[in-house]
C-alpha atoms as a PDB file:
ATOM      1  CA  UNK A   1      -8.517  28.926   7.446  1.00  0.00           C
ATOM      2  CA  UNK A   2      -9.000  25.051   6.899  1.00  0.00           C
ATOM      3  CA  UNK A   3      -6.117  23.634   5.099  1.00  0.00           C
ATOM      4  CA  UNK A   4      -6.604  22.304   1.888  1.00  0.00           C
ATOM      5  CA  UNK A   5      -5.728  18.658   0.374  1.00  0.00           C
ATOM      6  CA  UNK A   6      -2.792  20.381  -1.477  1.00  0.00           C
ATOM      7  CA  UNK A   7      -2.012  21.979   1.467  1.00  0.00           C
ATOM      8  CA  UNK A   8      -1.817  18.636   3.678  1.00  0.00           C
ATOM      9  CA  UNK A   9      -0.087  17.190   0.823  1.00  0.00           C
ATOM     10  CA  UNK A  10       2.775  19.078   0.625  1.00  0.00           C
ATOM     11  CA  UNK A  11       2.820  19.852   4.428  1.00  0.00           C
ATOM     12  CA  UNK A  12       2.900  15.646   4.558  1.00  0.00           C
ATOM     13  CA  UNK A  13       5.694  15.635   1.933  1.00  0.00           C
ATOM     14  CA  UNK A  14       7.889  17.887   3.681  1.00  0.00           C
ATOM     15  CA  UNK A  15       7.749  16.451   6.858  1.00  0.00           C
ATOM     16  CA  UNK A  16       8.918  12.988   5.285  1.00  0.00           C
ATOM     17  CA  UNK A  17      11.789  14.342   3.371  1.00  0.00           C
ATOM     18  CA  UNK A  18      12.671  16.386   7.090  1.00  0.00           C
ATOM     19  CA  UNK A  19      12.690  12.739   8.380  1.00  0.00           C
ATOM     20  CA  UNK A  20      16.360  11.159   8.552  1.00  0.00           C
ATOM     21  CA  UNK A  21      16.000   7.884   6.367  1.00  0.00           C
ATOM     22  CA  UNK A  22      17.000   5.623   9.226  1.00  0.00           C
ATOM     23  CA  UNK A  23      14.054   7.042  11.225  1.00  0.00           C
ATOM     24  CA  UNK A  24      11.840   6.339   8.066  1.00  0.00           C
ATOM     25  CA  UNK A  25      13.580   2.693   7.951  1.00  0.00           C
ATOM     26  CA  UNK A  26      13.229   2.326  11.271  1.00  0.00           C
ATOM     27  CA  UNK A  27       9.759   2.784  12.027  1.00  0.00           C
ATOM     28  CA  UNK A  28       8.724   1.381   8.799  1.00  0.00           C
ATOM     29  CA  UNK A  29       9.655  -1.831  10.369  1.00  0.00           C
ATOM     30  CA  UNK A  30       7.774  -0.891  13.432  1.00  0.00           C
ATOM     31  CA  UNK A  31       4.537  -1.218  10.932  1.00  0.00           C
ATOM     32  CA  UNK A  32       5.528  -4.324   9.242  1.00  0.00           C
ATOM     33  CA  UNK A  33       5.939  -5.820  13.152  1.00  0.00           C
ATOM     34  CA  UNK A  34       1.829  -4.446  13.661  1.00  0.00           C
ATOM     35  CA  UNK A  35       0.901  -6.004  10.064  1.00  0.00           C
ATOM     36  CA  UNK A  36       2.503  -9.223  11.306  1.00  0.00           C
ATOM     37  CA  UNK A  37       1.596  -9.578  14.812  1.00  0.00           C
ATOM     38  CA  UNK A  38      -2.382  -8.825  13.255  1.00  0.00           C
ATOM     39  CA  UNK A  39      -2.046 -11.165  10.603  1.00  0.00           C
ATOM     40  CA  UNK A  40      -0.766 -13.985  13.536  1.00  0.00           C
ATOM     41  CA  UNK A  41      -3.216 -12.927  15.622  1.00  0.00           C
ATOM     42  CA  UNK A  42      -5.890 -13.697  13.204  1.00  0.00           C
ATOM     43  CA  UNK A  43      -4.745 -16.795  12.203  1.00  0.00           C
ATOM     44  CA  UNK A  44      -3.912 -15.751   8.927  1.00  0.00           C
ATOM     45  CA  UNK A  45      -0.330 -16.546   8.625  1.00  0.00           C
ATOM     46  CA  UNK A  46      -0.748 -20.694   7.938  1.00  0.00           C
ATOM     47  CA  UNK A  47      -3.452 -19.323   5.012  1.00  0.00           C
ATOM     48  CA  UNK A  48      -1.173 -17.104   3.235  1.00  0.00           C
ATOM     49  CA  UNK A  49      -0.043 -19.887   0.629  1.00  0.00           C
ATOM     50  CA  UNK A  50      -0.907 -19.141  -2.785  1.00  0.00           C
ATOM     51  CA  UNK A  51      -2.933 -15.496  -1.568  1.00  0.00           C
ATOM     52  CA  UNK A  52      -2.076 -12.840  -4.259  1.00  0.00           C
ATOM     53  CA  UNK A  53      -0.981  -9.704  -2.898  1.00  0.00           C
ATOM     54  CA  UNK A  54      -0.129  -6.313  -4.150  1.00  0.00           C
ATOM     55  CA  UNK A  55       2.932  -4.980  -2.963  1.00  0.00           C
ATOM     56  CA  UNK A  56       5.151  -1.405  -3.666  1.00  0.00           C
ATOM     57  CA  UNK A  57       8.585  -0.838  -3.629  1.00  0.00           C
ATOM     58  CA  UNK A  58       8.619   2.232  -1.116  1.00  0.00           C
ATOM     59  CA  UNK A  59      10.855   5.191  -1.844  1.00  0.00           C
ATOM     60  CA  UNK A  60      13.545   6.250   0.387  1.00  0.00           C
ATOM     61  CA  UNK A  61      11.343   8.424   2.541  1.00  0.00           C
ATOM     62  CA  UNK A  62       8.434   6.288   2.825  1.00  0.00           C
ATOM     63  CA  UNK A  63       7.879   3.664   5.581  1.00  0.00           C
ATOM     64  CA  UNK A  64      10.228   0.323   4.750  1.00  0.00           C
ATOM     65  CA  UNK A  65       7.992  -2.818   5.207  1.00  0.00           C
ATOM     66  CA  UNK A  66      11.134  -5.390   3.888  1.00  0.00           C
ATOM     67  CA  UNK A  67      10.133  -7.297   7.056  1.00  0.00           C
ATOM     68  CA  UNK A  68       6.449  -7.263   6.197  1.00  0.00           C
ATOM     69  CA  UNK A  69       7.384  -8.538   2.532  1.00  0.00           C
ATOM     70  CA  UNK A  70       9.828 -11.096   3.123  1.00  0.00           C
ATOM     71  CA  UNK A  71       7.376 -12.821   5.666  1.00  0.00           C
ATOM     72  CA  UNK A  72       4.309 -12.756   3.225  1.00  0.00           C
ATOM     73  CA  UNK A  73       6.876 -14.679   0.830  1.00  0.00           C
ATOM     74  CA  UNK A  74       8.415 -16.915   3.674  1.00  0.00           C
ATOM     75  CA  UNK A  75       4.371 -17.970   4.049  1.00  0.00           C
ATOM     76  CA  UNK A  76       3.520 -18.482   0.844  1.00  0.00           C
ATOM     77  CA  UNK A  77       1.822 -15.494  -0.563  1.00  0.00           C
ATOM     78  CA  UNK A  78       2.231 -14.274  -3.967  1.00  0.00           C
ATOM     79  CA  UNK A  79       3.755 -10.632  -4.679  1.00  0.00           C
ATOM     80  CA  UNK A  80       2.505  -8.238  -7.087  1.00  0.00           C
ATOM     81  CA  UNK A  81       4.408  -4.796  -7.983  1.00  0.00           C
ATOM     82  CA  UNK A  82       3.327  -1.974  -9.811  1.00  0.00           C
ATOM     83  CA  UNK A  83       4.259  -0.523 -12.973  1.00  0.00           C
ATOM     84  CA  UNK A  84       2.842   2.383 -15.363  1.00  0.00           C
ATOM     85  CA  UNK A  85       1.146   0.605 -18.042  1.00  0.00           C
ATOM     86  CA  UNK A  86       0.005   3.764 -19.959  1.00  0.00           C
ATOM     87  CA  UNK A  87       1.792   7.418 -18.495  1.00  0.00           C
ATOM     88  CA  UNK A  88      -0.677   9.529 -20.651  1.00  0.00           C
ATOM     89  CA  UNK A  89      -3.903   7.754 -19.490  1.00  0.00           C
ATOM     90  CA  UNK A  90      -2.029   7.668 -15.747  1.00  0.00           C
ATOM     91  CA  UNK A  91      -2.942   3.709 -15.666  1.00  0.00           C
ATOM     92  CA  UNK A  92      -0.740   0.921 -13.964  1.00  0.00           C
ATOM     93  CA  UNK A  93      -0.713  -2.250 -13.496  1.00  0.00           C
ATOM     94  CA  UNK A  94       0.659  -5.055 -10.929  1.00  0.00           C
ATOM     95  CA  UNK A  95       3.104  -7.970 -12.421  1.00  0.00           C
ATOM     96  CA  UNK A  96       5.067 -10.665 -10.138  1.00  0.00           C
ATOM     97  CA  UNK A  97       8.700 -10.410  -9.953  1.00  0.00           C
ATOM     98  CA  UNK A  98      10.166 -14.236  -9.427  1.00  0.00           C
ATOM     99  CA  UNK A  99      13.810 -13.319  -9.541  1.00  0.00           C
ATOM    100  CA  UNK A 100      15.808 -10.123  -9.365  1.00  0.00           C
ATOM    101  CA  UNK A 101      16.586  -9.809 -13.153  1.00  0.00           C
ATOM    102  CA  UNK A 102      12.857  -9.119 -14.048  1.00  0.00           C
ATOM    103  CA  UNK A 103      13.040  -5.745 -12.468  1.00  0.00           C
ATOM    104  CA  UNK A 104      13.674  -2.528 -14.399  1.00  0.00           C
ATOM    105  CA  UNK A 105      14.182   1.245 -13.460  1.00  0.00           C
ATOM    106  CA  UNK A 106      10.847   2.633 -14.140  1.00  0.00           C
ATOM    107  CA  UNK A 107       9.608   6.780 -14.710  1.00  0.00           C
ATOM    108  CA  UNK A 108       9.822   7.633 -11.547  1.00  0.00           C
ATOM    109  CA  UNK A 109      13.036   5.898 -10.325  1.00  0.00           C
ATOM    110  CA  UNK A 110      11.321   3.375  -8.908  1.00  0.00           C
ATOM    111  CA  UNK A 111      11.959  -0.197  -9.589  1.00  0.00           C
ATOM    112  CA  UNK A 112       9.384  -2.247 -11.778  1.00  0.00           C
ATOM    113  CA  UNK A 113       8.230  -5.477 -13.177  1.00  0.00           C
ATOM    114  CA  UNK A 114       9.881  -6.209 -16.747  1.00  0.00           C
ATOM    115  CA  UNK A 115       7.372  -5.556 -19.675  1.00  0.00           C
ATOM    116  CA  UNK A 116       7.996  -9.216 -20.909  1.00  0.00           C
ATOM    117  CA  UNK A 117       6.600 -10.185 -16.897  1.00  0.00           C
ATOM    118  CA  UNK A 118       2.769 -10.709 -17.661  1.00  0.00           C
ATOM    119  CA  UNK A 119       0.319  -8.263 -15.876  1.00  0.00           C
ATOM    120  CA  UNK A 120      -2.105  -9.879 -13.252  1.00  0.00           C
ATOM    121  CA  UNK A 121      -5.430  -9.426 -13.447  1.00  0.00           C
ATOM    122  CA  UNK A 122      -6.894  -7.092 -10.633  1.00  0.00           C
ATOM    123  CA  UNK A 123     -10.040  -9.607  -9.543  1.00  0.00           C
ATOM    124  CA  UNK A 124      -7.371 -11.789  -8.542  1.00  0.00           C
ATOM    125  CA  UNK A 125      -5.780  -9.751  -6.081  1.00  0.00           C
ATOM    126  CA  UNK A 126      -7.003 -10.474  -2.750  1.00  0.00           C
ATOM    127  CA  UNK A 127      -4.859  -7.557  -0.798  1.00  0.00           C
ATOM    128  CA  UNK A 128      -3.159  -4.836  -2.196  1.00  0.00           C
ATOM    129  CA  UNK A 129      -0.730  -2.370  -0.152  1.00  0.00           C
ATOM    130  CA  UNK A 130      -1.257   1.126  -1.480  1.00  0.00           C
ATOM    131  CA  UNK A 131       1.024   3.694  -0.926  1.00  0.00           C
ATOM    132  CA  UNK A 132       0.024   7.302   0.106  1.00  0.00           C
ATOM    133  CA  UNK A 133       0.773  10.579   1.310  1.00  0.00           C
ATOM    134  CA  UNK A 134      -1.867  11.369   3.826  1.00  0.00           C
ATOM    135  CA  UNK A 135      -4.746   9.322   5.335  1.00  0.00           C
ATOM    136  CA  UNK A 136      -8.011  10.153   8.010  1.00  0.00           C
ATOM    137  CA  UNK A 137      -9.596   8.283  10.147  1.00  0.00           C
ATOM    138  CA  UNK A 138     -12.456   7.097   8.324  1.00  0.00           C
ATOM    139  CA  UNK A 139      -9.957   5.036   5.323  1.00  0.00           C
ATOM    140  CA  UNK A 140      -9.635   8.200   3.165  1.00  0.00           C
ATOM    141  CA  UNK A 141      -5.848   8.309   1.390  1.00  0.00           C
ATOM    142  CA  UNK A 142      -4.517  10.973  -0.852  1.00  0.00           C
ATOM    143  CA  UNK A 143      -1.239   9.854  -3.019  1.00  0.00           C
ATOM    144  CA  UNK A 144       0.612  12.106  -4.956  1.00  0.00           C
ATOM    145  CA  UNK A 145      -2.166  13.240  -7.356  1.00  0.00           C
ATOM    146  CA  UNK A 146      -1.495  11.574 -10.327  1.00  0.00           C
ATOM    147  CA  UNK A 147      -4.453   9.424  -9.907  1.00  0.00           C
ATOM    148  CA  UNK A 148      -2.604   5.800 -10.856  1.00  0.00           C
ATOM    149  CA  UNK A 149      -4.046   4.059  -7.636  1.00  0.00           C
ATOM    150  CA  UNK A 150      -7.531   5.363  -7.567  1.00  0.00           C
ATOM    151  CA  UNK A 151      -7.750   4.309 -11.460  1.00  0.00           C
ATOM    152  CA  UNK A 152      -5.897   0.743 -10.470  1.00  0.00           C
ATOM    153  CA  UNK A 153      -8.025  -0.158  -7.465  1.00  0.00           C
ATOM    154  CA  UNK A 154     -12.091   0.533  -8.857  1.00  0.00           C
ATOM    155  CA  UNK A 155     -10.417  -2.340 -10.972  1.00  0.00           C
ATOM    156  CA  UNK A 156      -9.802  -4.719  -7.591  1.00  0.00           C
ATOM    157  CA  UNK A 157     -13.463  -4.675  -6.179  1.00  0.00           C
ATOM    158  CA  UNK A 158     -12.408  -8.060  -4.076  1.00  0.00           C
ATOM    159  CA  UNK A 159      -9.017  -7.272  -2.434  1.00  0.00           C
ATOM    160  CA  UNK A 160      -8.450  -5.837   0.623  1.00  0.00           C
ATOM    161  CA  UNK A 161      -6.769  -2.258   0.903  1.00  0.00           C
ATOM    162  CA  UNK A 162      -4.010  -1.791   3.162  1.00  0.00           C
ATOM    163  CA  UNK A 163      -1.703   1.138   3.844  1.00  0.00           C
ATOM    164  CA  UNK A 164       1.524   1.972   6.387  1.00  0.00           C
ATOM    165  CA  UNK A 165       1.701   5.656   7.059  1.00  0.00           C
ATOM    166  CA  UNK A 166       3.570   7.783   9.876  1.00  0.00           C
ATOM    167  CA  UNK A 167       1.923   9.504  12.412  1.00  0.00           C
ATOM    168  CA  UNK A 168       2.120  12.804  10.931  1.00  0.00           C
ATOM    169  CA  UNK A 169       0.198  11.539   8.003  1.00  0.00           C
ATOM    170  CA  UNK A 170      -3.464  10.492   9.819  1.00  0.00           C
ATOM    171  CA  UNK A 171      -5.595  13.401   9.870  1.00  0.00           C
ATOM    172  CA  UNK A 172      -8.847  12.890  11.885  1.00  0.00           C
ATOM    173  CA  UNK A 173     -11.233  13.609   8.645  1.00  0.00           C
ATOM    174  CA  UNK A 174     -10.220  14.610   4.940  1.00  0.00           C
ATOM    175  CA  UNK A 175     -12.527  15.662   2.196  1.00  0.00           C
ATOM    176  CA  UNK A 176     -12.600  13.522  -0.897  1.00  0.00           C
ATOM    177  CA  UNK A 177     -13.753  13.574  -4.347  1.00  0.00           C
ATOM    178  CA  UNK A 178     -15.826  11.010  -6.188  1.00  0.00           C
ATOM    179  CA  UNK A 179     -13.162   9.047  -7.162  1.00  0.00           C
ATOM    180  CA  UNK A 180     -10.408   8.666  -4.394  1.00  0.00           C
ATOM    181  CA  UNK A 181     -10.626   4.683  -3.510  1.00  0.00           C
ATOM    182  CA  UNK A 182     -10.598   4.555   0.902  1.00  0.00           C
ATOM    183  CA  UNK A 183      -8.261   2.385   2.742  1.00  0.00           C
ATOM    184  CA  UNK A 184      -9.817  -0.456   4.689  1.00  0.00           C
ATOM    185  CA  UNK A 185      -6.726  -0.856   6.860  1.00  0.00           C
ATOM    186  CA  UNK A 186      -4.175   1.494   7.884  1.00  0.00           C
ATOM    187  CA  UNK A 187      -1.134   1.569  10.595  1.00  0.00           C
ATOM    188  CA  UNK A 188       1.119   3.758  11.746  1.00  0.00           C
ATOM    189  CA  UNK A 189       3.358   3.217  14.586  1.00  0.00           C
ATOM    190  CA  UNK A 190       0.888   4.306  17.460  1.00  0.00           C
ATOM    191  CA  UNK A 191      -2.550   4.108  15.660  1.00  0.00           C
ATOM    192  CA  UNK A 192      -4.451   1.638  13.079  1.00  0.00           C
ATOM    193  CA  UNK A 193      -7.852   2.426  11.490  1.00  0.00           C
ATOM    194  CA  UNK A 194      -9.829  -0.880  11.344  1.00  0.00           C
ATOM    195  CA  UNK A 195     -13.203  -0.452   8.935  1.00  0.00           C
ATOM    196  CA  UNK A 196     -16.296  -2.729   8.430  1.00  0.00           C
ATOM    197  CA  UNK A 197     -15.269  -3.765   5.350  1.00  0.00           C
ATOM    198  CA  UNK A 198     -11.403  -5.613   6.930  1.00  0.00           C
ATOM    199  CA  UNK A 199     -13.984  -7.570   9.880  1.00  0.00           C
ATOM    200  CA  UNK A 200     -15.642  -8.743   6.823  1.00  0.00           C
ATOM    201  CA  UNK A 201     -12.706  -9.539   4.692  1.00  0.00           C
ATOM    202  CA  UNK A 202     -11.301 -11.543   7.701  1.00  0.00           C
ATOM    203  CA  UNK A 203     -14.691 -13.757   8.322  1.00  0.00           C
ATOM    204  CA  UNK A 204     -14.017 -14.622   4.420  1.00  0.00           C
ATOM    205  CA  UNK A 205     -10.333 -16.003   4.700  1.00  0.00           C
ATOM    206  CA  UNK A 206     -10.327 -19.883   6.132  1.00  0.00           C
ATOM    207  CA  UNK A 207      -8.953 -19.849   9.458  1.00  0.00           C
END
């Protein structure tokens, strides 16, 4: 019998919290290196300054891209972090963080923006990194099932979608309902999915 999205989901889930966190750490960093060496190779790391970017705090059994983040800061590019705007109505929202007092424990014991740190607005984000717990081949992503992301990103029709996922969590094909937003860009360790749509975003940035 085919296995179903809640199937993969919590078959993903478990393998992650199987995973010893240094692993996770570890090859979390691996990514970040691919997300770097891509962004070099393009050309893209002297055009960086100023680019607004969406960016997660991962938890403990997700892949770590510290390395990733600090270089997108150490070039220039302005960081954006989530935080649930409205819990009943499952809608977030993405707020910089200039200094480590503006963040707060959030619901789900991850750290967020302050409320008194002004939201930005989504058509100004020109890449987001969205978090997930399984991925195919084609850009699809299922998260956790709340729905915050796919409600966030119809709201970012410009920015780029990028995501950092172990092996275990690339399936070849997934089924997806109207609304789940597709990746454009996602690497694991071994593999990346490229679409149409990150060629395109490339051409667009100044090199």
């Amino acid at each position: 019998m085919t296995d179903t999205l809640q199937d993969l989901r919590l078959q993903a889930l478990a393998c992650r919290r199987a995973q010893p966190i240094s692993e996770a750490q570890s090859l979390g960093e691996a990514i970040s290196g691919l997300f770097v060496a891509a962004f070099e190779k393009a050309g893209l790391g002297e055009h960086l300054q100023g680019m607004h970017v969406g960016f997660f705090r991962p938890l403990p059994e997700e892949p770590s891209l510290a390395s990733l983040e600090r270089w997108l800061r150490a070039n220039g590019a302005k960081l954006y972090y989530p935080r649930v705007e409205d819990l009943r109505e499952r809608r977030m929202e993405l707020a910089e963080v200039a200094s480590e007092d503006n963040w707060v424990s959030g619901r789900f014991g991850i750290e967020e923006p302050h409320p008194s740190v002004p939201a930005v607005n989504p058509e100004c984000l020109d890449l987001v990194f969205v978090p997930g717990v399984v991925f195919g081949m084609q850009g699809e992503r299922v998260g956790m099932g709340a729905g915050f992301y796919d409600r966030y990103l119809v709201r970012t029709s410009r920015a780029l979608r990028a995501a950092a996922a172990f092996d275990f969590q690339l399936y070849p094909q997934l089924a997806q309902k109207p609304w789940d937003q597709a990746m454009d860009w996602i690497v694991t360790p071994t593999r990346e999915v490229r679409t149409a749509r990150l060629a395109a975003w490339l051409e667009r940035v100044p090199v």
